[in-house]
C-alpha atoms as a PDB file:
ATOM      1  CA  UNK A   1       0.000   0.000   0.000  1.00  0.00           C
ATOM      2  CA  UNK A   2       1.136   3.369  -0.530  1.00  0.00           C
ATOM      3  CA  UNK A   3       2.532   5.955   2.092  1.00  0.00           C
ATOM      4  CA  UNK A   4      -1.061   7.557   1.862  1.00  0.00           C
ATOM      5  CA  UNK A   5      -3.713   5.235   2.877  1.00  0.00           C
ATOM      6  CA  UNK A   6      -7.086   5.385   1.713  1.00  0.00           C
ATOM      7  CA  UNK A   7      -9.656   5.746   4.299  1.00  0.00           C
ATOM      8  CA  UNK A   8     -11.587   2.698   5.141  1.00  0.00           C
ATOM      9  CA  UNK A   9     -15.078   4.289   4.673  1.00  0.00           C
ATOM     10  CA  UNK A  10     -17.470   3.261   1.923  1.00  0.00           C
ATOM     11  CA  UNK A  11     -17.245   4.538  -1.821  1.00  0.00           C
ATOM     12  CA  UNK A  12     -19.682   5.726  -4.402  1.00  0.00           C
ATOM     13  CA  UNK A  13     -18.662   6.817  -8.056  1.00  0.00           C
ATOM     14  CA  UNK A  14     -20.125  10.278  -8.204  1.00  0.00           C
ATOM     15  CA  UNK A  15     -19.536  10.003 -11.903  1.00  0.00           C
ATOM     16  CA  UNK A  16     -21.908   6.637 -13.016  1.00  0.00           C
ATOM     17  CA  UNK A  17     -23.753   6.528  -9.769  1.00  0.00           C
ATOM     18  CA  UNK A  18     -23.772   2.482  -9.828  1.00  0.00           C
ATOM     19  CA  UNK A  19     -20.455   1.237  -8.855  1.00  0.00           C
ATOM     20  CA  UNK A  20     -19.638   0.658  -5.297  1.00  0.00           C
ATOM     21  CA  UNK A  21     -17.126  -2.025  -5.116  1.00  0.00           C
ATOM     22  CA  UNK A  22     -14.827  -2.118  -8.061  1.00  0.00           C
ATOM     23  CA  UNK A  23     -12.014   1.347  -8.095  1.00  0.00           C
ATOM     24  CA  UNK A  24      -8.433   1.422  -7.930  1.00  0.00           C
ATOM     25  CA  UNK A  25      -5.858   3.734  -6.372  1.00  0.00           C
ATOM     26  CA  UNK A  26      -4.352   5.905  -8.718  1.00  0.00           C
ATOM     27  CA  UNK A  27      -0.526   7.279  -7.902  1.00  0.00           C
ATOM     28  CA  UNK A  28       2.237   9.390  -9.438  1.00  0.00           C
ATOM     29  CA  UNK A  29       5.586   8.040  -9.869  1.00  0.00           C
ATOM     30  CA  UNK A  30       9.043   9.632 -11.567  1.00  0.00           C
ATOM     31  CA  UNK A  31      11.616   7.718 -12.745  1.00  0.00           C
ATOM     32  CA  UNK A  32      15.229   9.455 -13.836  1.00  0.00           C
ATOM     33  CA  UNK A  33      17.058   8.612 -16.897  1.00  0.00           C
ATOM     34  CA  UNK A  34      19.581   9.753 -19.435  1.00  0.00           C
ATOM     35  CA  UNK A  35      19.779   9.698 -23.019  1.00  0.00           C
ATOM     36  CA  UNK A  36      22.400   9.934 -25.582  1.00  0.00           C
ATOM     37  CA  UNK A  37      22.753  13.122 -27.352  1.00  0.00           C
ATOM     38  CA  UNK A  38      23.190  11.672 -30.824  1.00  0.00           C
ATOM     39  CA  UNK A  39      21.385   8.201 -30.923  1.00  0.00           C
ATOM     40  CA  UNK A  40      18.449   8.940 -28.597  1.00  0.00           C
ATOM     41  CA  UNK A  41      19.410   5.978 -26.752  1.00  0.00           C
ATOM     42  CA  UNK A  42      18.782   5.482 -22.423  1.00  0.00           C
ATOM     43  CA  UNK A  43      21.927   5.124 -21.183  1.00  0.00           C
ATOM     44  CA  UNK A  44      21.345   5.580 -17.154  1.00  0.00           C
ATOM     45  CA  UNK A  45      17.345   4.828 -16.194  1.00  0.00           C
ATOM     46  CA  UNK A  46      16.913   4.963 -12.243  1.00  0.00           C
ATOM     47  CA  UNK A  47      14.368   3.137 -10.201  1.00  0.00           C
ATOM     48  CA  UNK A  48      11.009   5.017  -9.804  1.00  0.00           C
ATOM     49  CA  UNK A  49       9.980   6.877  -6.956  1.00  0.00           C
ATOM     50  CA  UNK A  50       6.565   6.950  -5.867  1.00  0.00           C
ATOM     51  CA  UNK A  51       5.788  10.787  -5.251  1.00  0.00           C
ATOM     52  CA  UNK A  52       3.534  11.299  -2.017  1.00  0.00           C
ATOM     53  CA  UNK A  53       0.536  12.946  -2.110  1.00  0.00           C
ATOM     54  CA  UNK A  54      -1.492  14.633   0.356  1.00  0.00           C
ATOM     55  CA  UNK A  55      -4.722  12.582  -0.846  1.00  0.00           C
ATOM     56  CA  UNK A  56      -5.088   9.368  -2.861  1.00  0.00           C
ATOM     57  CA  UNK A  57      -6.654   9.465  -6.530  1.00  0.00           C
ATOM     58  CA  UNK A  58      -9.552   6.924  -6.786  1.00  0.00           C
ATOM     59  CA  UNK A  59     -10.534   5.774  -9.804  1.00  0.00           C
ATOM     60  CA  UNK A  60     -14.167   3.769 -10.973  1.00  0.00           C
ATOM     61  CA  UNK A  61     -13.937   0.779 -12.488  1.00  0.00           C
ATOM     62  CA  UNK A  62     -16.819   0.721 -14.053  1.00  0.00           C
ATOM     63  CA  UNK A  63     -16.945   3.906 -16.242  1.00  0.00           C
ATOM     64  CA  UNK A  64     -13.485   5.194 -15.850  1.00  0.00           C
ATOM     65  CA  UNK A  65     -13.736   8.427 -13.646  1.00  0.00           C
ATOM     66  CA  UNK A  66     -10.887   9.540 -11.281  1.00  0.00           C
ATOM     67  CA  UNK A  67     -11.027  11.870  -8.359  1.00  0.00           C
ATOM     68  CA  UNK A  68      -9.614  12.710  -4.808  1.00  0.00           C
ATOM     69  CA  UNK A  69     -10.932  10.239  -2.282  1.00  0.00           C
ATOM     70  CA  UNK A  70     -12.769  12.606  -0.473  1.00  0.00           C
ATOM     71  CA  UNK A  71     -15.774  12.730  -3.601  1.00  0.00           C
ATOM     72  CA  UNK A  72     -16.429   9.406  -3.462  1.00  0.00           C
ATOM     73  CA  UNK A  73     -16.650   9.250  -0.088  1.00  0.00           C
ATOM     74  CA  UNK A  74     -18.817  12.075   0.051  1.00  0.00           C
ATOM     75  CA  UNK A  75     -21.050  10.782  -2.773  1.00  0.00           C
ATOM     76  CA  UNK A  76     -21.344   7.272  -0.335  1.00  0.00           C
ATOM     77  CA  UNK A  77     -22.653   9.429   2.652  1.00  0.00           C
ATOM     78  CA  UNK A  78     -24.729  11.440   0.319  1.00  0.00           C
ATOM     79  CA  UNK A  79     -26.724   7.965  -1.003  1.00  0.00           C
ATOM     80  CA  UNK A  80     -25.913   5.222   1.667  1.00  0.00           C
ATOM     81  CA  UNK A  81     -26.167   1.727   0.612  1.00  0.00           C
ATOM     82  CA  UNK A  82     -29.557   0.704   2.251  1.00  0.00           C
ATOM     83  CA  UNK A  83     -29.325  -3.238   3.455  1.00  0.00           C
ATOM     84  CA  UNK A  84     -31.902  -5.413   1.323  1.00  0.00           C
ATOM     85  CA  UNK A  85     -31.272  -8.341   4.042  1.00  0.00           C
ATOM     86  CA  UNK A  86     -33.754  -7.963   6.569  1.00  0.00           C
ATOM     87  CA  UNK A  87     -31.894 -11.021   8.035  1.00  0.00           C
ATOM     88  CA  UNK A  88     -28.981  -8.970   8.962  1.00  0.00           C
ATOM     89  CA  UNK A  89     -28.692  -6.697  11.775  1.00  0.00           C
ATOM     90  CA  UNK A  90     -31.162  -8.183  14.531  1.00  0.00           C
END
């Protein structure tokens, strides 16, 4: 997991307004490297480094939108999941 962690509160894509399950984390990485003036060519490529952000990127699985965390989190407290199992929670 990354240095940021995602908070562990429900999500809701406020894009598509269906998916709550499927997203991945989105993050920013650079990677140094050198070329050769005249043949183009890498010559010195460096390991990447993850650069830390203050919030993670979420993005839906389902139709593709990305956003801060804090949106779909929102959206999820906006339109709660209702339970459908009257089973659960006696």
């Amino acid at each position: 997991m990354t240095d940021n962690q995602m908070q562990d509160k429900p999500y809701f894509c406020p894009n598509c307004r269906s998916n709550r399950v499927k997203f991945n984390v989105v993050t920013t990485y650079s990677q140094s490297f050198m070329k050769d003036a005249i043949t183009g060519s890498v010559t010195v490529q460096e390991d990447p480094l993850q650069i830390a952000e203050p919030e993670p990127n979420i993005q839906c699985r389902v139709c593709g939108f990305t956003g801060n965390e804090l949106r779909f989190v929102k959206q999820a407290e906006r339109e709660p999941r209702q339970n459908t199992n009257p089973g659960q929670g006696l």
